[in-house]
N, C-alpha and C. Protein backbone atom coordinates (compact mmCIF):
# COMPACT_ATOMS: atom_id res chain seq x y z
N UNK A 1 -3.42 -66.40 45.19
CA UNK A 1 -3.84 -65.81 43.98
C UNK A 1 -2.66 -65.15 43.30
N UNK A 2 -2.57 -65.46 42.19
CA UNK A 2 -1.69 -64.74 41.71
C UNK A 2 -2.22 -63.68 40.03
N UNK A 3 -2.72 -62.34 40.79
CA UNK A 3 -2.89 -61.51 40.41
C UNK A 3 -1.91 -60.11 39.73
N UNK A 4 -2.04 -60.15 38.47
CA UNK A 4 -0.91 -59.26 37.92
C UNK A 4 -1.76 -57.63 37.77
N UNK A 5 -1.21 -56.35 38.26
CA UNK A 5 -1.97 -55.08 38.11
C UNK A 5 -0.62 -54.32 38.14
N UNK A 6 -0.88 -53.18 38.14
CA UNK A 6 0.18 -52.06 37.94
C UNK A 6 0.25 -51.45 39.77
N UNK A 7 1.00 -51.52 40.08
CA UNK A 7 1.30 -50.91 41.84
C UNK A 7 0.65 -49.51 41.60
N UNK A 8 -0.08 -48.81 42.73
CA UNK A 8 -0.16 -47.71 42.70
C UNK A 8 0.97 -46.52 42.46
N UNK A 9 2.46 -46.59 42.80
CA UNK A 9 3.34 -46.16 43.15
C UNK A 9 3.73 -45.87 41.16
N UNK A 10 3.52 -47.21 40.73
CA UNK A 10 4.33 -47.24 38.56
C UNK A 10 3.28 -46.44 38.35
N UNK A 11 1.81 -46.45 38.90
CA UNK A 11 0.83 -45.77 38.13
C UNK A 11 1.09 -44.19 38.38
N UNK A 12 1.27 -43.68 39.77
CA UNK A 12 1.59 -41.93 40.06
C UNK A 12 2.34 -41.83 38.69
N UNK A 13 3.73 -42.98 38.98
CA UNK A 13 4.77 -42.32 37.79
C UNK A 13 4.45 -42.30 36.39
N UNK A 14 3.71 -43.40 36.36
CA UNK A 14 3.28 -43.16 34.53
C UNK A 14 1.98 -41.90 34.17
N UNK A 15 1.43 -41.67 35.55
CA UNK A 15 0.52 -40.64 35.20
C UNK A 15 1.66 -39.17 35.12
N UNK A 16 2.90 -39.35 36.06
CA UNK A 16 3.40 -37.57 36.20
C UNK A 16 3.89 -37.81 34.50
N UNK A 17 4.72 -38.58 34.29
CA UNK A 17 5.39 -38.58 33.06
C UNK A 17 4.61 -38.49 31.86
N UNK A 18 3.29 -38.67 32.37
CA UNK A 18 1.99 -38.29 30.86
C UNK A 18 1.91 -36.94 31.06
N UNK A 19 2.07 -36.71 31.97
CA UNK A 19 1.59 -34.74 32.06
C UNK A 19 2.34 -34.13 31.68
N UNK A 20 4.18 -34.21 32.24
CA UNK A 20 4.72 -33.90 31.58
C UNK A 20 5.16 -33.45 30.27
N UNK A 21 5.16 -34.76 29.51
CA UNK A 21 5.01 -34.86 28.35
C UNK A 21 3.86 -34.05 27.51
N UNK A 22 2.92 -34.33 27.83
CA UNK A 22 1.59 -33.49 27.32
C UNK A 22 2.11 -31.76 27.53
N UNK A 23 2.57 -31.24 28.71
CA UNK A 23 2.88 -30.32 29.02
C UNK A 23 4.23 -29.62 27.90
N UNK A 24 5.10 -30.57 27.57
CA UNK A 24 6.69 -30.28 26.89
C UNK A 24 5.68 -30.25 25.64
N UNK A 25 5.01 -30.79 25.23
CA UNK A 25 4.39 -30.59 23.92
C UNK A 25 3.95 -29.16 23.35
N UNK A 26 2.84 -28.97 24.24
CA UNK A 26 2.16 -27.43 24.41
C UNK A 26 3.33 -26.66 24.82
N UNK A 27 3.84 -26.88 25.54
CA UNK A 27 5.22 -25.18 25.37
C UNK A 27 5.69 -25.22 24.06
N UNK A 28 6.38 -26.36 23.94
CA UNK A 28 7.00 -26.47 21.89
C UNK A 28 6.27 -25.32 21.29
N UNK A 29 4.62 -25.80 21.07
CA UNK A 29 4.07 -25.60 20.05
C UNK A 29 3.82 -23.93 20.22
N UNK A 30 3.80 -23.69 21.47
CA UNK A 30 3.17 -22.21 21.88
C UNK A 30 4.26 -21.24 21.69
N UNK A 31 5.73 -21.77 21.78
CA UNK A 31 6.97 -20.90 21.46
C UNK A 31 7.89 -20.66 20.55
N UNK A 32 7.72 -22.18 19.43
CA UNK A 32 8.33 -22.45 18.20
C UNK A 32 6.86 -21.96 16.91
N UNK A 33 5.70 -22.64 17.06
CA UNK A 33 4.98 -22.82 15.97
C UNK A 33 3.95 -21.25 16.29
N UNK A 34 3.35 -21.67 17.41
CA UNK A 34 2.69 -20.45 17.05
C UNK A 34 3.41 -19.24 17.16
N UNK A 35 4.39 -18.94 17.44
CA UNK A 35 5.55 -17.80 17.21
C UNK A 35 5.27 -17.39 15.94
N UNK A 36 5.77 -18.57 14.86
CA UNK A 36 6.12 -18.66 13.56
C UNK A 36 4.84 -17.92 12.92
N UNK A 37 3.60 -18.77 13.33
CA UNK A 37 2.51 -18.23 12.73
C UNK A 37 2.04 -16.85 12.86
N UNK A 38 2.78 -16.44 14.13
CA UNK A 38 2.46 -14.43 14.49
C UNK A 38 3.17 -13.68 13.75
N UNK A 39 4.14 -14.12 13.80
CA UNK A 39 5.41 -13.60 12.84
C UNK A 39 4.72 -13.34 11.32
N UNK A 40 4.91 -14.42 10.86
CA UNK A 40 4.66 -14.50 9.25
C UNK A 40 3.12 -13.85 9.33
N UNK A 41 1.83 -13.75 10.06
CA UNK A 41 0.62 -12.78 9.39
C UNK A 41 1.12 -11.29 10.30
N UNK A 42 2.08 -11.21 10.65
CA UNK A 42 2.04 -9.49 11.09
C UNK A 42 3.29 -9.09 9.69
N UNK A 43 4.05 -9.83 9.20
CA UNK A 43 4.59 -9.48 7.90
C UNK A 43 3.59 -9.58 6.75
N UNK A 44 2.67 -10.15 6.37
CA UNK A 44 2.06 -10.38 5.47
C UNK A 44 0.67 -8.99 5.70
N UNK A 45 0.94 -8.61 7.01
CA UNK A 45 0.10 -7.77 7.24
C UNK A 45 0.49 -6.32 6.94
N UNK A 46 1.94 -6.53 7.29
CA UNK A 46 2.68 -5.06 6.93
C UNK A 46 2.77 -4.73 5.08
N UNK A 47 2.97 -6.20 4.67
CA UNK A 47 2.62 -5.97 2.84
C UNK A 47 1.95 -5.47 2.25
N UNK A 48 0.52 -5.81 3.19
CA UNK A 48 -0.34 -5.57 2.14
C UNK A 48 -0.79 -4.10 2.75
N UNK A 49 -0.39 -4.33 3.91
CA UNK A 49 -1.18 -2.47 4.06
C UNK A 49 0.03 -0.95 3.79
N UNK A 50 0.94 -2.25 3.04
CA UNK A 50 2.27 -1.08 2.35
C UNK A 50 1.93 -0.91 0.98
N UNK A 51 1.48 -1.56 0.82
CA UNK A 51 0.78 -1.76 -1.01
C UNK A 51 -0.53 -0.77 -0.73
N UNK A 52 -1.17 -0.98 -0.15
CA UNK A 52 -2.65 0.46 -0.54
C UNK A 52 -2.42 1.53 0.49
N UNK A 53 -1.17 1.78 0.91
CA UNK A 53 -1.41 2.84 1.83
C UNK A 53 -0.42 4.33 0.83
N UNK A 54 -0.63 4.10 -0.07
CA UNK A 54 0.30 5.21 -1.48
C UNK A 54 -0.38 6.62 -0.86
N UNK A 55 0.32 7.54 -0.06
CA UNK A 55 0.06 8.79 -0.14
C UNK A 55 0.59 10.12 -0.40
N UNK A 56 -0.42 10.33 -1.57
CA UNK A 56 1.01 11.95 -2.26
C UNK A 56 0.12 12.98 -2.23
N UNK A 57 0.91 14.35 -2.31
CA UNK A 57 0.35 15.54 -2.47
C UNK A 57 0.68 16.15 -3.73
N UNK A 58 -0.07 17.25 -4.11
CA UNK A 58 -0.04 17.76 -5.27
C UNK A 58 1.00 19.05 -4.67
N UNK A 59 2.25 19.38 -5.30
CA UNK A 59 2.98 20.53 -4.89
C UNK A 59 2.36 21.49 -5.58
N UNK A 60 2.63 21.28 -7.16
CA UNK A 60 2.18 22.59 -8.19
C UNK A 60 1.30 21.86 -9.34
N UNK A 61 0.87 22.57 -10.10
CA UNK A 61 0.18 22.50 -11.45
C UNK A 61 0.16 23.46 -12.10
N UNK A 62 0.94 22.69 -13.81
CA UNK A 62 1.43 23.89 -14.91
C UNK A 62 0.49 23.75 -15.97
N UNK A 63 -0.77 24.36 -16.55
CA UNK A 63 -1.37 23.73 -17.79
C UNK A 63 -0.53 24.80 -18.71
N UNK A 64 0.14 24.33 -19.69
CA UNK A 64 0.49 25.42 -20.83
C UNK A 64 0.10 25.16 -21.79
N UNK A 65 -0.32 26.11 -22.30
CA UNK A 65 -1.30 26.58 -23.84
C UNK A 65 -0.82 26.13 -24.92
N UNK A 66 0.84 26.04 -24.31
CA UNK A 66 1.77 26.99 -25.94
C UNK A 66 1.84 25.29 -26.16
N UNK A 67 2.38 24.28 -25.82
CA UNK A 67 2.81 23.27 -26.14
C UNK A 67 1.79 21.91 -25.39
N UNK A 68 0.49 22.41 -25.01
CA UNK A 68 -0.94 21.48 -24.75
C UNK A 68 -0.08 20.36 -23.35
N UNK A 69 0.31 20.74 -22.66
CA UNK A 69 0.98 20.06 -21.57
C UNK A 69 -0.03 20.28 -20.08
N UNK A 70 0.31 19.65 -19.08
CA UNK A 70 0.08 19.70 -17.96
C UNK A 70 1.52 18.77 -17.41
N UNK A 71 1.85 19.39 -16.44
CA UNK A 71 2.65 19.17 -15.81
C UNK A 71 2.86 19.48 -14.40
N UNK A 72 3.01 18.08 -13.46
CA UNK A 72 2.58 18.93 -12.18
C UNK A 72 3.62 17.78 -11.19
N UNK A 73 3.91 18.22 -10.11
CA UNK A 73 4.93 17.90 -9.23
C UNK A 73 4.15 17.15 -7.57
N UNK A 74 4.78 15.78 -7.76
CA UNK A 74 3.69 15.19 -7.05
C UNK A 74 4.60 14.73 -5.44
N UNK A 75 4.52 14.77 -4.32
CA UNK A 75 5.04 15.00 -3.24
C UNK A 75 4.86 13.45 -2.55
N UNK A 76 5.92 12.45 -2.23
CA UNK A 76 5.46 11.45 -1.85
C UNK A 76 5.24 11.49 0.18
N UNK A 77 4.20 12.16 0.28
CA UNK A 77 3.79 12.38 1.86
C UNK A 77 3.73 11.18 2.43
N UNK A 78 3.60 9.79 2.34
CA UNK A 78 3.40 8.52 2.78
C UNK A 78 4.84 8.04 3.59
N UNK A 79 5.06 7.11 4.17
CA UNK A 79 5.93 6.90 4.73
C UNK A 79 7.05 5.73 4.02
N UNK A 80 6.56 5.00 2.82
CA UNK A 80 6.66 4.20 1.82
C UNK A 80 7.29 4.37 0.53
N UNK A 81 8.72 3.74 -0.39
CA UNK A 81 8.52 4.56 -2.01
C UNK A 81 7.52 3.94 -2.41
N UNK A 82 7.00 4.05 -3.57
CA UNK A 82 6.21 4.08 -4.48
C UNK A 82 6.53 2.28 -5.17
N UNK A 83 5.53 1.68 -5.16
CA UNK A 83 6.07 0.78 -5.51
C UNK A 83 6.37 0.66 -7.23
N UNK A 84 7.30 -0.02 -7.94
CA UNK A 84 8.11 -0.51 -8.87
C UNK A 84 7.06 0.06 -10.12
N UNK A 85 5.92 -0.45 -9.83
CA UNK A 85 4.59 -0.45 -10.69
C UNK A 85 3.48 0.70 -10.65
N UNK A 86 3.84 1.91 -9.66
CA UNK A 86 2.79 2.59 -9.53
C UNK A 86 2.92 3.48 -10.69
N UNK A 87 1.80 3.72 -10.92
CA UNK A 87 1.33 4.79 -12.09
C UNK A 87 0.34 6.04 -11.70
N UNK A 88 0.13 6.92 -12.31
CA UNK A 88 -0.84 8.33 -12.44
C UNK A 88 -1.61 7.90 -13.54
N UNK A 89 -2.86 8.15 -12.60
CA UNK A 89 -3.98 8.38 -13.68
C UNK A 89 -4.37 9.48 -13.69
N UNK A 90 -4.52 9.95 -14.33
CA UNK A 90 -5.10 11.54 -14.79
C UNK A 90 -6.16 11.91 -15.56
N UNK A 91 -7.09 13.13 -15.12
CA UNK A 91 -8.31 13.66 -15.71
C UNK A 91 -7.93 14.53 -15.74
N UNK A 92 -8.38 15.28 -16.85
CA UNK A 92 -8.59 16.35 -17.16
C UNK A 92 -9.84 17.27 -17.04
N UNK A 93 -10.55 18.18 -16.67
CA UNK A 93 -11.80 18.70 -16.17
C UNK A 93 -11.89 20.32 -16.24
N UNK A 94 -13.18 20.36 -16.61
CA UNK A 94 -13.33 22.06 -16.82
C UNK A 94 -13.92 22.44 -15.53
N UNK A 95 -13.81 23.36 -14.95
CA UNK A 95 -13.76 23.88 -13.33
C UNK A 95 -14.99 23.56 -13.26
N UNK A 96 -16.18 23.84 -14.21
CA UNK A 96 -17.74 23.32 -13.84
C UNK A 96 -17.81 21.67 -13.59
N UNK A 97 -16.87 20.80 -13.88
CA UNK A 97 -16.78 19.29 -13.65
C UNK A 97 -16.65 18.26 -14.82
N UNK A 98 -16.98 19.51 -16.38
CA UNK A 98 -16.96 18.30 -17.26
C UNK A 98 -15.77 17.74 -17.48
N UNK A 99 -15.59 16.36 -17.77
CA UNK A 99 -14.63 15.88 -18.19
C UNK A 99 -14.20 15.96 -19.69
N UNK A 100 -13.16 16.19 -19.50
CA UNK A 100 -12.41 17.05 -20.91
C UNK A 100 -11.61 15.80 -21.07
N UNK A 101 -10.68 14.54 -20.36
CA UNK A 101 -9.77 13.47 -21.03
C UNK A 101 -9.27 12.96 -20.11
N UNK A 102 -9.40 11.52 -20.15
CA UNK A 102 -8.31 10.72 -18.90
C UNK A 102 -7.37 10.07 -19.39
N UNK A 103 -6.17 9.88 -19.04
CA UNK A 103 -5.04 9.24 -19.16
C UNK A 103 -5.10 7.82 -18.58
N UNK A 104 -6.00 6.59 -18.86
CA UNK A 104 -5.87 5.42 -18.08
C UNK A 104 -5.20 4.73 -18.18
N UNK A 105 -3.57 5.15 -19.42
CA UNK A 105 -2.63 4.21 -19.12
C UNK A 105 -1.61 4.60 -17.81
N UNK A 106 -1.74 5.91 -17.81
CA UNK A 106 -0.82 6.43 -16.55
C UNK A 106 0.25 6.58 -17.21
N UNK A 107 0.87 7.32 -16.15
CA UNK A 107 2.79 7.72 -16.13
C UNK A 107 3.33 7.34 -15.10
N UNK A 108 4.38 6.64 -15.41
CA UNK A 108 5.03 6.26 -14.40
C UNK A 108 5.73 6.80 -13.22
N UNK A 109 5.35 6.18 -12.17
CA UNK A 109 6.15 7.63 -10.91
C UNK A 109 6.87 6.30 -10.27
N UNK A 110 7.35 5.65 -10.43
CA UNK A 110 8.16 4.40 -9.97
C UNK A 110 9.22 4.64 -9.10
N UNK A 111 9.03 3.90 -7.98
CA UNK A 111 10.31 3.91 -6.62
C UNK A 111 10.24 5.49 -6.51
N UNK A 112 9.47 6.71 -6.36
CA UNK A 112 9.54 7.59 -5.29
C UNK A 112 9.68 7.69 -3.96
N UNK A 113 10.47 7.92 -3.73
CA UNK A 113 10.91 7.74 -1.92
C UNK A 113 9.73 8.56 -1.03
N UNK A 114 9.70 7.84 -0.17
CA UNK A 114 9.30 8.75 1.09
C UNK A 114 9.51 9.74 1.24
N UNK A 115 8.94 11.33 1.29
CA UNK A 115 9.07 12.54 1.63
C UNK A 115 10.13 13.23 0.06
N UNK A 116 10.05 12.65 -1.22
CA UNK A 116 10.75 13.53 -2.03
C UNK A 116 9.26 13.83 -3.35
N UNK A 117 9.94 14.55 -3.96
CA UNK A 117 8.86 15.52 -4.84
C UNK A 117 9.52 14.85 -6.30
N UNK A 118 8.82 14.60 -7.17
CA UNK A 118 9.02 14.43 -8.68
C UNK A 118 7.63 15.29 -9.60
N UNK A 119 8.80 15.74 -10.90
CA UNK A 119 7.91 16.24 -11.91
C UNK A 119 7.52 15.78 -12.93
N UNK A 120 6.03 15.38 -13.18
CA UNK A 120 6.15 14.63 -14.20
C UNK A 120 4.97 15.43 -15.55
N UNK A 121 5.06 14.85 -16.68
CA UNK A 121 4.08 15.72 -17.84
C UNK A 121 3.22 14.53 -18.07
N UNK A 122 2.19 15.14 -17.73
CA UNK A 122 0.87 14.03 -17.83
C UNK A 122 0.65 13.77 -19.28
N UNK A 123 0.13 12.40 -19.24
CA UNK A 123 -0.03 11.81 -20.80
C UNK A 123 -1.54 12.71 -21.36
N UNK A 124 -1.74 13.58 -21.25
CA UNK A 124 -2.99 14.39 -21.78
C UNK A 124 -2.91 14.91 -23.03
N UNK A 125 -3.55 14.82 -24.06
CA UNK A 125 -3.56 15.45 -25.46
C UNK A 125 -4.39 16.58 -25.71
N UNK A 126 -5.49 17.13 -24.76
CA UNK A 126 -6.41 17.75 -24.58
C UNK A 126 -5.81 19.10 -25.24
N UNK A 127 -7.01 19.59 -26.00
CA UNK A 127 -5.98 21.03 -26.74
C UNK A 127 -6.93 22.34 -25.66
N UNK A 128 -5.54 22.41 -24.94
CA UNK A 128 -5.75 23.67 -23.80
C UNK A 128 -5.97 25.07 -24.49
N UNK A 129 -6.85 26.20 -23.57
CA UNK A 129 -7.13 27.38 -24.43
C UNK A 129 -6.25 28.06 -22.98
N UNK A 130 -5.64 29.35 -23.91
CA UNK A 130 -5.32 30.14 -23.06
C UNK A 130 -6.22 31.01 -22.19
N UNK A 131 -5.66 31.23 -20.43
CA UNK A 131 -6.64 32.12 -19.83
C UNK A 131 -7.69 31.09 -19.39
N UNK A 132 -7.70 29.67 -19.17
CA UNK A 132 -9.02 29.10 -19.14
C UNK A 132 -8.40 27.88 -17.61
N UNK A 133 -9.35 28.20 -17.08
CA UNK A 133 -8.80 27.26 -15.60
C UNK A 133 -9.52 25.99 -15.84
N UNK A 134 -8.84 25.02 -15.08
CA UNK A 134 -8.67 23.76 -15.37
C UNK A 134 -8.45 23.04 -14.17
N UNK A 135 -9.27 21.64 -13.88
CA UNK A 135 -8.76 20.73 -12.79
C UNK A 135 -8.21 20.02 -13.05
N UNK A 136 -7.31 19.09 -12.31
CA UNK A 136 -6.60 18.07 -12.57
C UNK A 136 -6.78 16.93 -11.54
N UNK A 137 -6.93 16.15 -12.08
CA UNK A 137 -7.60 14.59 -10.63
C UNK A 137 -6.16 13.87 -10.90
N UNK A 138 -5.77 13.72 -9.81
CA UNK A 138 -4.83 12.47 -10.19
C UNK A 138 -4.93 11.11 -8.91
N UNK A 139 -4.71 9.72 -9.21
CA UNK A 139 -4.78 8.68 -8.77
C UNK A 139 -3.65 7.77 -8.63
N UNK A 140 -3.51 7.41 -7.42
CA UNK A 140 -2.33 6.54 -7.46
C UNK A 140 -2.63 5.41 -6.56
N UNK A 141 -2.96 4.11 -7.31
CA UNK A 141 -3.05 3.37 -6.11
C UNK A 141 -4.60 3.31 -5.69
N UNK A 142 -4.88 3.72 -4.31
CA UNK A 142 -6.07 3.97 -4.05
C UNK A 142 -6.06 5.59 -3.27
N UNK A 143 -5.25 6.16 -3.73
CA UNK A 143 -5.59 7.44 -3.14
C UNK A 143 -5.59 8.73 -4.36
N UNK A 144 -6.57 9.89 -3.72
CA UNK A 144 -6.47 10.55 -5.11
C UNK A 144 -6.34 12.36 -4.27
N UNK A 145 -5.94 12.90 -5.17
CA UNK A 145 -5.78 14.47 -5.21
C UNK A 145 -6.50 15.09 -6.52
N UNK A 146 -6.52 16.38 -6.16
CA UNK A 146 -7.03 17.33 -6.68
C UNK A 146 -6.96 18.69 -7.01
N UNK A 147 -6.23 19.07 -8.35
CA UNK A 147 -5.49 20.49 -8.31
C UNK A 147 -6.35 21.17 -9.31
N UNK A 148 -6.06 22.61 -9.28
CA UNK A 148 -6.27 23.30 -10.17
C UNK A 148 -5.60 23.96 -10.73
N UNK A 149 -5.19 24.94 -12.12
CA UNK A 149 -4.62 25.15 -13.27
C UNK A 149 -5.29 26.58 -14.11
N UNK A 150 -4.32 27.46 -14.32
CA UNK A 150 -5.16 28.27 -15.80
C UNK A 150 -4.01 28.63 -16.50
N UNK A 151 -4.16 28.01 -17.49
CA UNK A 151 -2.93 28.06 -18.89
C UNK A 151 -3.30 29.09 -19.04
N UNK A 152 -1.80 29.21 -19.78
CA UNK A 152 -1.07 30.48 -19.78
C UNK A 152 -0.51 30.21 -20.94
């Protein structure tokens, strides 16, 4: 008879050299690709939670009478500057809660560093009375503060 088959002995070897192979594949992918893919969502992760994590404090608040201003000094407590684009939104409020004027174009507080203080004069037109206390809301981002004021 002359019967043609694969020897048991070519078959071990063509089976180790399939495993192998199968095996060199899965390390590749587990040390080059999915690396890549941990990498790039723990950066994409640090972006975006650097973008809504904006946190400031209110140092002072000036309402003056004489020239209808508010002006108040905002503390960047976050660990982050400020990004390129951040702005203040501002309310204006009578200590009982009414709203007296908001500023929804904002002022710019752009690239504040981590841990430094800036002063800025809120876009408010509101005609302040002397002797009369006053809140101030401000927003940056998604975080907000809350001061109070009595022009002078």
């Amino acid at each position: 008879m002359n019967n043609k088959a694969i020897t048991p002995v070519i078959s071990t070897i063509l089976l180790i050299m399939l495993v192998v192979a199968i095996t060199g594949g899965a390390w590749y992918w587990m040390t080059s690709v999915q690396g890549n893919l941990q990498e790039n969502a723990g950066s994409t992760i640090e972006q975006t939670s650097g973008m809504s994590a904006t946190q400031f404090s209110i140092v002072s608040t000036i309402c003056n009478a004489t020239n209808n201003s508010v002006t108040v000094v905002l503390m960047n407590s976050g660990q982050q500057a400020f990004s390129a684009t951040a702005k203040v939104i501002s309310t204006l409020s009578s200590i009982s809660g009414t709203v007296l004027q908001t500023d929804a174009a904002g002022v710019s507080v752009a690239s504040l560093a981590a841990g430094t203080a800036q002063s800025i004069v809120l876009g408010l037109t509101y005609d302040i009375q002397p002797t009369t206390a006053y809140s101030v809301k401000l927003i940056i981002g998604s975080s907000q503060q809350t001061a109070t004021c009595t022009a002078n």
